[in-house]
N, C-alpha and C. Protein backbone atom coordinates (compact mmCIF):
# COMPACT_ATOMS: atom_id res chain seq x y z
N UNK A 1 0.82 -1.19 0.00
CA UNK A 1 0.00 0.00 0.00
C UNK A 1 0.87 1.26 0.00
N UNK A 2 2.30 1.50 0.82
CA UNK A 2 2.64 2.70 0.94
C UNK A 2 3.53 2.48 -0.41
N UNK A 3 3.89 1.88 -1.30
CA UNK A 3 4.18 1.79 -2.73
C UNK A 3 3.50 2.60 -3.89
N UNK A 4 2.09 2.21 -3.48
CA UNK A 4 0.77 2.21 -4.33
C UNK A 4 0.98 3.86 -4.10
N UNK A 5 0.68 4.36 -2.45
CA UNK A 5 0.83 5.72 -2.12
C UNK A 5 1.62 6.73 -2.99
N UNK A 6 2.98 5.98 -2.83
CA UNK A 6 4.12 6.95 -3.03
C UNK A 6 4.27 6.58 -4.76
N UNK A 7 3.57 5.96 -5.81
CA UNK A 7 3.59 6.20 -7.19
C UNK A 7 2.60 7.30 -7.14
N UNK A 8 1.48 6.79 -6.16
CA UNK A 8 0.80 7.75 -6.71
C UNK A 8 1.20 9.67 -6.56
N UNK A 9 1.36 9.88 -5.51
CA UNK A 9 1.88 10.75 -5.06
C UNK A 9 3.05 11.57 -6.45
N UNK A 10 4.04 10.40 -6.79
CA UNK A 10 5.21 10.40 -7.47
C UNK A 10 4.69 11.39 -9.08
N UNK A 11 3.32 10.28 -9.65
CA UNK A 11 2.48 10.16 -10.75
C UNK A 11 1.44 11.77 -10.47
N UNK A 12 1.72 12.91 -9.62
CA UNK A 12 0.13 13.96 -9.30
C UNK A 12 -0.69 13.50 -8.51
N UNK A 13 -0.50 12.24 -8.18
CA UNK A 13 -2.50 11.83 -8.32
C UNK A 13 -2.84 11.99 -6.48
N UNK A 14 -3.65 11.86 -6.26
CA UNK A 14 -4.30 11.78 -4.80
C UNK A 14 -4.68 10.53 -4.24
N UNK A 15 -4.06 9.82 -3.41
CA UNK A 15 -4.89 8.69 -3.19
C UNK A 15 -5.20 8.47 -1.28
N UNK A 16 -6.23 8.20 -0.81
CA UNK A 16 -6.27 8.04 0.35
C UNK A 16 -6.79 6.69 0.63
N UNK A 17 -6.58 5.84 1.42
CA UNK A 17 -7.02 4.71 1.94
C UNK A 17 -8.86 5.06 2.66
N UNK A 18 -9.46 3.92 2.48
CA UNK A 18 -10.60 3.65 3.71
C UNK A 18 -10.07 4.15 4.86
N UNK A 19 -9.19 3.98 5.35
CA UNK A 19 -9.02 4.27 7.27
C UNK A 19 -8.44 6.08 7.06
N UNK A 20 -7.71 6.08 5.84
CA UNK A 20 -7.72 7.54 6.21
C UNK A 20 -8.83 8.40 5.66
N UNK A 21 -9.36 7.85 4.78
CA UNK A 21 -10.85 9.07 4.21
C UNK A 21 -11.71 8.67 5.53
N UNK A 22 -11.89 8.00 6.68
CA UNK A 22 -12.80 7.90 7.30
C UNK A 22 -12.17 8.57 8.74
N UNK A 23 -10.98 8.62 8.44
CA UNK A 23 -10.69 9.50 9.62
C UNK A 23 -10.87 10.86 9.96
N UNK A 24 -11.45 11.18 11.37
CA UNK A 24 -12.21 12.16 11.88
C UNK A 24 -10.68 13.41 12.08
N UNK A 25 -10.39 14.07 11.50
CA UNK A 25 -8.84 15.05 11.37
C UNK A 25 -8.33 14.49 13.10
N UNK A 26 -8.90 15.16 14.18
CA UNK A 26 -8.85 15.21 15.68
C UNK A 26 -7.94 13.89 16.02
N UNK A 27 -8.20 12.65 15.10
CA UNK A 27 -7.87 11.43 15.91
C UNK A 27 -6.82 10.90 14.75
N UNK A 28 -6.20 11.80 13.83
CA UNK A 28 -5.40 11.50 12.60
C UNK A 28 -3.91 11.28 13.21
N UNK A 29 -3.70 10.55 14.17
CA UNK A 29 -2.33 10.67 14.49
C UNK A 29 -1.95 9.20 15.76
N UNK A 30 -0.93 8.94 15.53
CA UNK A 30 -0.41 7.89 16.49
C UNK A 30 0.43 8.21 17.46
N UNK A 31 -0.07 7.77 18.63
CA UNK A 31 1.03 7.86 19.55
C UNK A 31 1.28 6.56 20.59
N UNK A 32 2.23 6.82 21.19
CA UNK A 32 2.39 5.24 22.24
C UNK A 32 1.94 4.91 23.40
N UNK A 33 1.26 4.43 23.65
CA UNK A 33 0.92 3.75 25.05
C UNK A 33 1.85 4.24 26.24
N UNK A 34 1.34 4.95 27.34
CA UNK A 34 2.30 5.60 28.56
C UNK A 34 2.75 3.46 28.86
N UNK A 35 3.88 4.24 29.61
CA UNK A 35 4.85 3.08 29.70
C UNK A 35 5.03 1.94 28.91
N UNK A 36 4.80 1.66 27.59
CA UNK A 36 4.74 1.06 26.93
C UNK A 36 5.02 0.86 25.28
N UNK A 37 5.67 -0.31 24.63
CA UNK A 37 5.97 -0.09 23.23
C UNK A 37 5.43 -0.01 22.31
N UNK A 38 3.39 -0.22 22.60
CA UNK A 38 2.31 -0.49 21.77
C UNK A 38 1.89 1.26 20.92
N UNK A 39 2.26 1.25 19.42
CA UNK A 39 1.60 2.60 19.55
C UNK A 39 0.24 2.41 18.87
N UNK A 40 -0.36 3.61 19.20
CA UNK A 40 -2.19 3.40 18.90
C UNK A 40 -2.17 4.42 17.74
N UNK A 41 -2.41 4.02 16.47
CA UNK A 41 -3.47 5.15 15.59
C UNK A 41 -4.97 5.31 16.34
N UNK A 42 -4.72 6.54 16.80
CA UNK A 42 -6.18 6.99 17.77
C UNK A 42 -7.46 6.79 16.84
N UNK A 43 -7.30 6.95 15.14
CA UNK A 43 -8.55 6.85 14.59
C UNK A 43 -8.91 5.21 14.50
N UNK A 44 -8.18 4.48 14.28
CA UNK A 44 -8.16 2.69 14.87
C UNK A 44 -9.23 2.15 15.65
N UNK A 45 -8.58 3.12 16.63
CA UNK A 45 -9.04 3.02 18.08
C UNK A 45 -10.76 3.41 18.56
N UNK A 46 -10.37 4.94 18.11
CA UNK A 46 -11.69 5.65 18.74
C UNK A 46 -12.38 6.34 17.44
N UNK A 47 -12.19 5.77 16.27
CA UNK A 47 -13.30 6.67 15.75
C UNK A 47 -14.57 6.30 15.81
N UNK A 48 -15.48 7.04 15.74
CA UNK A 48 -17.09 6.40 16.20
C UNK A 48 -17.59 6.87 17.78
N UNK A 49 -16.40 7.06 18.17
CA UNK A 49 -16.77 8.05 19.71
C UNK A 49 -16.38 8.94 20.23
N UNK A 50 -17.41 9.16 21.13
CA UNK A 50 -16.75 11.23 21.58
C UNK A 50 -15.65 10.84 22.29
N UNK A 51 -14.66 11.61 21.92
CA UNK A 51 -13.28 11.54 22.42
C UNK A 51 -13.60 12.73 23.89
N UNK A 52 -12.35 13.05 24.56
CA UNK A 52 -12.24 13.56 25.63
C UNK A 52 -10.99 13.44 25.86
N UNK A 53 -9.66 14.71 25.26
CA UNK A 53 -8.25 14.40 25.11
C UNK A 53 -7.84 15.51 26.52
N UNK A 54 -7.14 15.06 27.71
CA UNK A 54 -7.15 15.89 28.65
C UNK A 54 -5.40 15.70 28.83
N UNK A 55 -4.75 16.93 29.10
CA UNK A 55 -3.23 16.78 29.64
C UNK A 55 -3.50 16.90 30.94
N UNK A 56 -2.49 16.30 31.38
CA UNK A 56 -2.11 15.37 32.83
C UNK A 56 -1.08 15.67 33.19
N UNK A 57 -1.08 16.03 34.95
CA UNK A 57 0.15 15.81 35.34
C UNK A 57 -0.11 15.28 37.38
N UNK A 58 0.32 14.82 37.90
CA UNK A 58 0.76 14.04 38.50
C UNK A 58 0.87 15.05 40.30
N UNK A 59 1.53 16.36 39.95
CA UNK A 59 1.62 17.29 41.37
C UNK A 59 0.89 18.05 41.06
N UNK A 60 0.09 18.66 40.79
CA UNK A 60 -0.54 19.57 39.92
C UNK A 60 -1.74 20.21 41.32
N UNK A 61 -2.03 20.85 41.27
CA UNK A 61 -3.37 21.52 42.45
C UNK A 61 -4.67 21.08 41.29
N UNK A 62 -5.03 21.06 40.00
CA UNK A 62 -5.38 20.05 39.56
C UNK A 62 -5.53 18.52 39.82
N UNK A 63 -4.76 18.24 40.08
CA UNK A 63 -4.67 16.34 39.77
C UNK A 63 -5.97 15.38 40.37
N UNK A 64 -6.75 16.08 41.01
CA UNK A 64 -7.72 15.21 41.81
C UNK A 64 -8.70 14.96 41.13
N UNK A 65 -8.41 15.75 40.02
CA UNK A 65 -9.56 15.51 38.45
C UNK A 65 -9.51 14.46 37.90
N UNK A 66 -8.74 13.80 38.30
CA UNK A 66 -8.22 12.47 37.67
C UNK A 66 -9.42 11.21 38.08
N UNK A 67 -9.80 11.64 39.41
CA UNK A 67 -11.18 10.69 40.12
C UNK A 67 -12.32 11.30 39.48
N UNK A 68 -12.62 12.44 38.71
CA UNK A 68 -13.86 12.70 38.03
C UNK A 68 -13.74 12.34 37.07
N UNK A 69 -12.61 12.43 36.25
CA UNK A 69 -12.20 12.28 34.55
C UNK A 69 -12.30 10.60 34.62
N UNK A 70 -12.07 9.82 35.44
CA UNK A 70 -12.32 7.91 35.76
C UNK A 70 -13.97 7.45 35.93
N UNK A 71 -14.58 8.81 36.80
CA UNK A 71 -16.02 8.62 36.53
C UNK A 71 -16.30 8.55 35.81
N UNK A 72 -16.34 10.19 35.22
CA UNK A 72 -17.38 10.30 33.66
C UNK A 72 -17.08 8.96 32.91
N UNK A 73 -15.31 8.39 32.99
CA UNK A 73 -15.45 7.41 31.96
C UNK A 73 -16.26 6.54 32.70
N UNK A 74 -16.34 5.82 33.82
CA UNK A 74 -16.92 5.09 33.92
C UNK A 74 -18.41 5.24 33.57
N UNK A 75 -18.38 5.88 33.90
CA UNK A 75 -20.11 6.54 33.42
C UNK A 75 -20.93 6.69 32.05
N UNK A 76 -20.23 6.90 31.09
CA UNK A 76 -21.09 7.13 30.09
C UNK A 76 -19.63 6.21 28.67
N UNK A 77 -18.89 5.45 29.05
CA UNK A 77 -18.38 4.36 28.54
C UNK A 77 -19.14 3.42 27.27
N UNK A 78 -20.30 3.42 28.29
CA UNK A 78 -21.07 2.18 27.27
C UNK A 78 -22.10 2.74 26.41
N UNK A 79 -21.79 4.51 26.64
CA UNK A 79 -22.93 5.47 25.19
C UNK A 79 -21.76 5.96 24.86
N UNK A 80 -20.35 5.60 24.95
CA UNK A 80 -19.30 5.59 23.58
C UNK A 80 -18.18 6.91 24.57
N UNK A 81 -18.46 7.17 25.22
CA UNK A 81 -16.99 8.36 25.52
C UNK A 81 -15.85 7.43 25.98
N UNK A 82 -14.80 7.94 25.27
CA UNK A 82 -13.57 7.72 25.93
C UNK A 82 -12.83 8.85 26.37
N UNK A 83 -12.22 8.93 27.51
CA UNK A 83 -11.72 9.96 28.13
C UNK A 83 -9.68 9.35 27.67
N UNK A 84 -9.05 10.27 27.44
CA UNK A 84 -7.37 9.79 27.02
C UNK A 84 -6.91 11.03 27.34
N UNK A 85 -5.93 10.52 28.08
CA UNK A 85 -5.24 11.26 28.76
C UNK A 85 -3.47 11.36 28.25
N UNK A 86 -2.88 12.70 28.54
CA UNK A 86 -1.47 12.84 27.76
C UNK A 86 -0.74 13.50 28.70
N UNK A 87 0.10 13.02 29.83
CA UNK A 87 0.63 13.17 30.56
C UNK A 87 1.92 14.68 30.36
N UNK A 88 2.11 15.45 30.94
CA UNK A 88 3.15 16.17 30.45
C UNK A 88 3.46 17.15 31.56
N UNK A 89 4.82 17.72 30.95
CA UNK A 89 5.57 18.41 32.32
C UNK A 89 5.68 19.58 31.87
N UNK A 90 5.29 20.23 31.03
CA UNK A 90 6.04 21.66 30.43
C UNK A 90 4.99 22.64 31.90
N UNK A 91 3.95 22.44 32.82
CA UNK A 91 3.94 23.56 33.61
C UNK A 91 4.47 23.23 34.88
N UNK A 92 5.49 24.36 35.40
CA UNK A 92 5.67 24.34 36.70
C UNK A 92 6.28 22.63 36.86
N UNK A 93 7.04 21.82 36.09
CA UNK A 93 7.41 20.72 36.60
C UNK A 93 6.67 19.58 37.54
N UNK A 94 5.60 19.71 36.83
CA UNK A 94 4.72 19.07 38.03
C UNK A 94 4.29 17.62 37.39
N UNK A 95 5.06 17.05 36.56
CA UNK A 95 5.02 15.87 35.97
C UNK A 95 6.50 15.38 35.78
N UNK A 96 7.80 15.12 36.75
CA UNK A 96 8.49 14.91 36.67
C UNK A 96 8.89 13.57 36.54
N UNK A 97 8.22 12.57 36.77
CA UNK A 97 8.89 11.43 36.94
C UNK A 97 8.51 10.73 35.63
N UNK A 98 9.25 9.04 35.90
CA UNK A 98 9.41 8.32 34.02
C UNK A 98 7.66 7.87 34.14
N UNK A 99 7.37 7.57 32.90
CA UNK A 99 6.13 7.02 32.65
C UNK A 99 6.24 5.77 33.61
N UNK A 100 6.45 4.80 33.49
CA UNK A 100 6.17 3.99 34.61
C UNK A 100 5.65 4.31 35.88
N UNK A 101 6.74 5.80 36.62
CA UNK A 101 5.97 5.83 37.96
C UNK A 101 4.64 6.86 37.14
N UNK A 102 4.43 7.13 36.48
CA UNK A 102 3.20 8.25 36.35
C UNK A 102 2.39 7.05 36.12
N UNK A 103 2.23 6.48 35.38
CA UNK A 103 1.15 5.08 34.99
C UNK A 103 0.78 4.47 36.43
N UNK A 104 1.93 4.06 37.31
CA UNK A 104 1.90 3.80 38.81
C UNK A 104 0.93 4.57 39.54
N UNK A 105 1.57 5.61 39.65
CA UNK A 105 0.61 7.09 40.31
C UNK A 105 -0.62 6.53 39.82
N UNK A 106 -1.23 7.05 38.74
CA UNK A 106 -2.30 6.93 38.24
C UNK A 106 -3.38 5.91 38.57
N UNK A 107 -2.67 4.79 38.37
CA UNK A 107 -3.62 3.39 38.82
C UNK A 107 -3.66 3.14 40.50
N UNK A 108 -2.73 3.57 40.91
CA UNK A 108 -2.73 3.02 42.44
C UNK A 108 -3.33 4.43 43.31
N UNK A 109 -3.25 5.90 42.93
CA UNK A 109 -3.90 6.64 43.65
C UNK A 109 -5.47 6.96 43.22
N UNK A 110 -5.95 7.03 42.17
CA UNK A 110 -6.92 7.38 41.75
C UNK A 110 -7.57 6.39 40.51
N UNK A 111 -7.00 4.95 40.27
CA UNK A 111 -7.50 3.79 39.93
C UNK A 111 -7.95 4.01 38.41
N UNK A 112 -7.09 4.66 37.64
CA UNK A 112 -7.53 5.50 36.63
C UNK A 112 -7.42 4.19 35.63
N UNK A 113 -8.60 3.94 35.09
CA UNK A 113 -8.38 2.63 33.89
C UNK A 113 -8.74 3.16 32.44
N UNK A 114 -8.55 4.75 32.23
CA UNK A 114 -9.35 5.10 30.85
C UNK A 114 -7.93 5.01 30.27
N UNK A 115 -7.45 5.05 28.50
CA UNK A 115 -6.29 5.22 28.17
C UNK A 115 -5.44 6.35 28.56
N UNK A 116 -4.41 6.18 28.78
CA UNK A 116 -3.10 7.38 28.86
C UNK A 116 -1.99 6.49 27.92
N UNK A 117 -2.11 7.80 27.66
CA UNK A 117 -0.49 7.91 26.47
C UNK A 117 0.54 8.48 27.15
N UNK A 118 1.88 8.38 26.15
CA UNK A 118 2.79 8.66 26.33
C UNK A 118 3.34 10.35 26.77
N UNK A 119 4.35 10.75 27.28
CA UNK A 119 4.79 11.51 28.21
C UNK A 119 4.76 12.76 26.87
N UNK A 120 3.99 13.49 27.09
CA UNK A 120 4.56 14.59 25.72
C UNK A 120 4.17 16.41 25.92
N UNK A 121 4.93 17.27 25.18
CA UNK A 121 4.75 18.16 25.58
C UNK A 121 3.21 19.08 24.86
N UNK A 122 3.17 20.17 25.42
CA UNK A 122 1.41 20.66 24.83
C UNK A 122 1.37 22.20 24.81
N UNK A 123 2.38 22.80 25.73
CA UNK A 123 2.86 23.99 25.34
C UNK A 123 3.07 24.87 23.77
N UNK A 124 2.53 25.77 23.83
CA UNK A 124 2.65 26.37 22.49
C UNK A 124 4.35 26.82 22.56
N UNK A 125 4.92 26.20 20.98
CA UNK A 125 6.08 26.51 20.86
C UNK A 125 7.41 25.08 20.92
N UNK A 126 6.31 24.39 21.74
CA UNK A 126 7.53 22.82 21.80
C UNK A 126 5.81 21.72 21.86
N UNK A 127 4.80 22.11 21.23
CA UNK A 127 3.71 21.48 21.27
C UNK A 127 3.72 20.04 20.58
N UNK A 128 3.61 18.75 20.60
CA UNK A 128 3.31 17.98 20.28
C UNK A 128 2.15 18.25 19.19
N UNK A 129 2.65 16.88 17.87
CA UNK A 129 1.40 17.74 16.69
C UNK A 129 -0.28 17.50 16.93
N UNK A 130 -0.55 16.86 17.67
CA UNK A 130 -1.61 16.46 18.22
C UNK A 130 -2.31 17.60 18.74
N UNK A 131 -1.12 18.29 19.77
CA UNK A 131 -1.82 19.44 20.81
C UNK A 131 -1.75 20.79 19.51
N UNK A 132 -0.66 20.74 19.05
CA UNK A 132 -0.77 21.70 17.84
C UNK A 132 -2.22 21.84 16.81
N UNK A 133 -2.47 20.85 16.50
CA UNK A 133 -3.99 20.38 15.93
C UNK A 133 -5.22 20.86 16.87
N UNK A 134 -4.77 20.77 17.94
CA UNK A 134 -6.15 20.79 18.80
C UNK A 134 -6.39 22.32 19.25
N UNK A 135 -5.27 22.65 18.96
CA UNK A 135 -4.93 24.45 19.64
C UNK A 135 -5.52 25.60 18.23
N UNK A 136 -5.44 24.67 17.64
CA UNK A 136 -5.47 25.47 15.59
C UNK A 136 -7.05 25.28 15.67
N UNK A 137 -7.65 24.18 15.89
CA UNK A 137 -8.83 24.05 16.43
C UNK A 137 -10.32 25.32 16.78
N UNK A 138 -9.39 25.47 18.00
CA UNK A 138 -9.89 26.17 19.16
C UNK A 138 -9.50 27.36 19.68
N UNK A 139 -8.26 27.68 19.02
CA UNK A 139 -7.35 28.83 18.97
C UNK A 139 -7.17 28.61 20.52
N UNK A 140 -6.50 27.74 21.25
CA UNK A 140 -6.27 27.51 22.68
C UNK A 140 -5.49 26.34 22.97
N UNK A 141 -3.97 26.66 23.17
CA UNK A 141 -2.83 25.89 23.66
C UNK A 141 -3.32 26.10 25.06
N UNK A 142 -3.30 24.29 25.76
CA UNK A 142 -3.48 24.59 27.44
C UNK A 142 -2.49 25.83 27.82
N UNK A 143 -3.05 26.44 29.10
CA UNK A 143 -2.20 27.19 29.93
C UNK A 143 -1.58 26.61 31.14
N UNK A 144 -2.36 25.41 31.28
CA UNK A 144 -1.54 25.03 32.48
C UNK A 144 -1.81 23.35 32.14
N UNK A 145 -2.16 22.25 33.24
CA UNK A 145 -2.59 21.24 33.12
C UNK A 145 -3.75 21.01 33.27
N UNK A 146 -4.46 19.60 32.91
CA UNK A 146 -6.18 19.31 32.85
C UNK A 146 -6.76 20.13 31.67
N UNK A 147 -6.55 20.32 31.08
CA UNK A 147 -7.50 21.47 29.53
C UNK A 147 -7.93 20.24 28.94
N UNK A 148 -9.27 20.53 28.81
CA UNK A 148 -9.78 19.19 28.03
C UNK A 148 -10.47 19.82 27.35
N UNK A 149 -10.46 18.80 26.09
CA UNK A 149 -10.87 19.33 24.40
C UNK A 149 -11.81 17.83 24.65
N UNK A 150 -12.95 18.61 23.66
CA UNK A 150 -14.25 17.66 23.58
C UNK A 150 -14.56 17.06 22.02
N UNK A 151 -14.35 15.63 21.44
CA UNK A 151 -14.26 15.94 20.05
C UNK A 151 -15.41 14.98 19.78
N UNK A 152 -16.07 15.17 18.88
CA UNK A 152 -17.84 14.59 18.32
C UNK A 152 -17.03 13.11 17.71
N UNK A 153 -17.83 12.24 17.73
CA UNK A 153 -18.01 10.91 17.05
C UNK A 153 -17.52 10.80 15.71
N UNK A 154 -17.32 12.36 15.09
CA UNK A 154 -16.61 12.51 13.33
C UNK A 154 -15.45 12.97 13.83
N UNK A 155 -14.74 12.90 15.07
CA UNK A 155 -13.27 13.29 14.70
C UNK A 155 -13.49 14.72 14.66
N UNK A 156 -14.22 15.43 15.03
CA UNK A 156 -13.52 16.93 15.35
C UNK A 156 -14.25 17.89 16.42
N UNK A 157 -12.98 18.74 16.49
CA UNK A 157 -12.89 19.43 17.53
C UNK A 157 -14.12 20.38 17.77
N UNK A 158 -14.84 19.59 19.08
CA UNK A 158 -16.29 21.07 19.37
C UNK A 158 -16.17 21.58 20.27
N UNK A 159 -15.28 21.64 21.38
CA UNK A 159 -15.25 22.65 22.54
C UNK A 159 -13.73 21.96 23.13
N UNK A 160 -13.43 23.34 24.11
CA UNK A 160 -12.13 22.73 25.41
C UNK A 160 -12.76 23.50 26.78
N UNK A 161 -11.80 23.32 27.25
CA UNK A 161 -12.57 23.55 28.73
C UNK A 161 -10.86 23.84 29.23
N UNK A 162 -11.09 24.76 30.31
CA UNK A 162 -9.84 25.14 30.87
C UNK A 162 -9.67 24.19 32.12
N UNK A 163 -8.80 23.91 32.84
CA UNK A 163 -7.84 23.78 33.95
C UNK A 163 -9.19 23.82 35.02
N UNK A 164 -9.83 24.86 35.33
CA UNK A 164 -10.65 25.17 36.53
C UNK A 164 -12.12 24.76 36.07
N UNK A 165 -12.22 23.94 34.97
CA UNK A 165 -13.12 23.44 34.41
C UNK A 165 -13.75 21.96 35.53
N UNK A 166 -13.98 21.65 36.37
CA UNK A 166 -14.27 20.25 36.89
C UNK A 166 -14.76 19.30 36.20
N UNK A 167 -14.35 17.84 36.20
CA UNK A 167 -14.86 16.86 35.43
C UNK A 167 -16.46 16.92 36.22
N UNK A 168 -16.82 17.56 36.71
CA UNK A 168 -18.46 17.01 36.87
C UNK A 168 -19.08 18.65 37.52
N UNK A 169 -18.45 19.34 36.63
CA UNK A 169 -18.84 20.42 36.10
C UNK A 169 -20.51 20.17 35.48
N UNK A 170 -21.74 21.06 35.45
CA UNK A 170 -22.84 20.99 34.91
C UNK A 170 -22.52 21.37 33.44
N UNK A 171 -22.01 22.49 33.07
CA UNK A 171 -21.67 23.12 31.70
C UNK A 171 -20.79 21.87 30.99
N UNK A 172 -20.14 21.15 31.46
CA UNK A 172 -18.97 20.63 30.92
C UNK A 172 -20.17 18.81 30.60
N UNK A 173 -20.39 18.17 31.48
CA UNK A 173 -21.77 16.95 31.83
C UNK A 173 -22.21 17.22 30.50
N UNK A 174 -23.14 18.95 30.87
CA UNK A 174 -24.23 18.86 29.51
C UNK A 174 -23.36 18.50 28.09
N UNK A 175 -22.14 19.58 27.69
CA UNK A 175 -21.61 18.89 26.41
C UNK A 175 -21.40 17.87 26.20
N UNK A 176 -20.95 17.14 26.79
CA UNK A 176 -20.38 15.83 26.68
C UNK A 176 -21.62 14.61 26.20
N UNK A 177 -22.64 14.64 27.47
CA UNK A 177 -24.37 14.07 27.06
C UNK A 177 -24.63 14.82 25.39
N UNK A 178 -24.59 15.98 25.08
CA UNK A 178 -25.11 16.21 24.13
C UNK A 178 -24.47 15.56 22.56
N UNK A 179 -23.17 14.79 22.94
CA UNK A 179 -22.21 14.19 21.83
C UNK A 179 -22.72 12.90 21.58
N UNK A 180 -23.25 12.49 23.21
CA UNK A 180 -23.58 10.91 22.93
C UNK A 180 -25.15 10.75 22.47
């Protein structure tokens, strides 16, 4: 197939696969499993459901969001949300340690079983292309940690929510119900 691609490409022509014409832009990208060598094409994965992409960190006056952001998933899971989480240190150092202990943290303080990815940055300027995508979006690079972007069942971006946003927030509940 990436043969087929690159004549075509070579030849003018345009060619896209099934998995990429059906991909929702929001979920057009791969990344790796926190502590781990598995990487996920997110559209693979999650297209067909409301996404919920939140950065993470670990010391944060934030972090207790982590027991609402495990609800909601638990909660509305089986009408399709997935909540994924992207661990990172660019504020205030408050995500210092290797993915292993953050994956650790995660499961053993606040029992967090929704996906987390790999350790990456989200800061405008050293942004990961993911967070770059999501910021072009919404015209909104997080400012700090917890910024969660809300994306519809087609792969794109319909709202974010800041830092002081609560996972069981009423404003934040209603969008989310209104995706599923």
């Amino acid at each position: 197939m990436r043969l087929l691609a690159l004549i075509a490409v070579l030849g003018g022509l345009t060619m896209t696969t099934n998995a990429t014409a059906n991909c929702g832009p929001a979920l057009d990208f791969e990344l790796r499993r926190l502590a781990g060598d598995e990487s996920v094409r997110l559209c693979d994965a999650y297209q067909g459901k409301v996404v919920l992409m939140v950065n993470t960190a670990s010391k944060c006056g934030f972090t207790g969001q982590y027991e609402g952001l495990e609800a909601l998933y638990d909660k509305y899971k089986e009408r399709g949300l997935v909540v994924l989480g992207f661990p990172s240190n660019d504020f205030g150092n408050q995500e210092p340690g290797s993915e292993e202990q953050i994956q650790q943290f995660c499961r053993l303080t606040y029992s967090v079983e929704f996906p987390m990815f790999e350790k990456i940055h989200v800061k405008k300027g050293v942004a990961d292309p993911l967070y770059q995508y999501l910021a072009a979006q919404t015209g909104a690079y997080p400012k700090w940690n917890f910024y969660k972007y809300l994306i519809d069942r087609d792969g794109k971006v319909v709202d974010y929510f800041s830092s002081i946003t609560s996972p069981d927030s009423k404003k934040f509940i209603a969008a989310i119900e209104k995706l599923l």
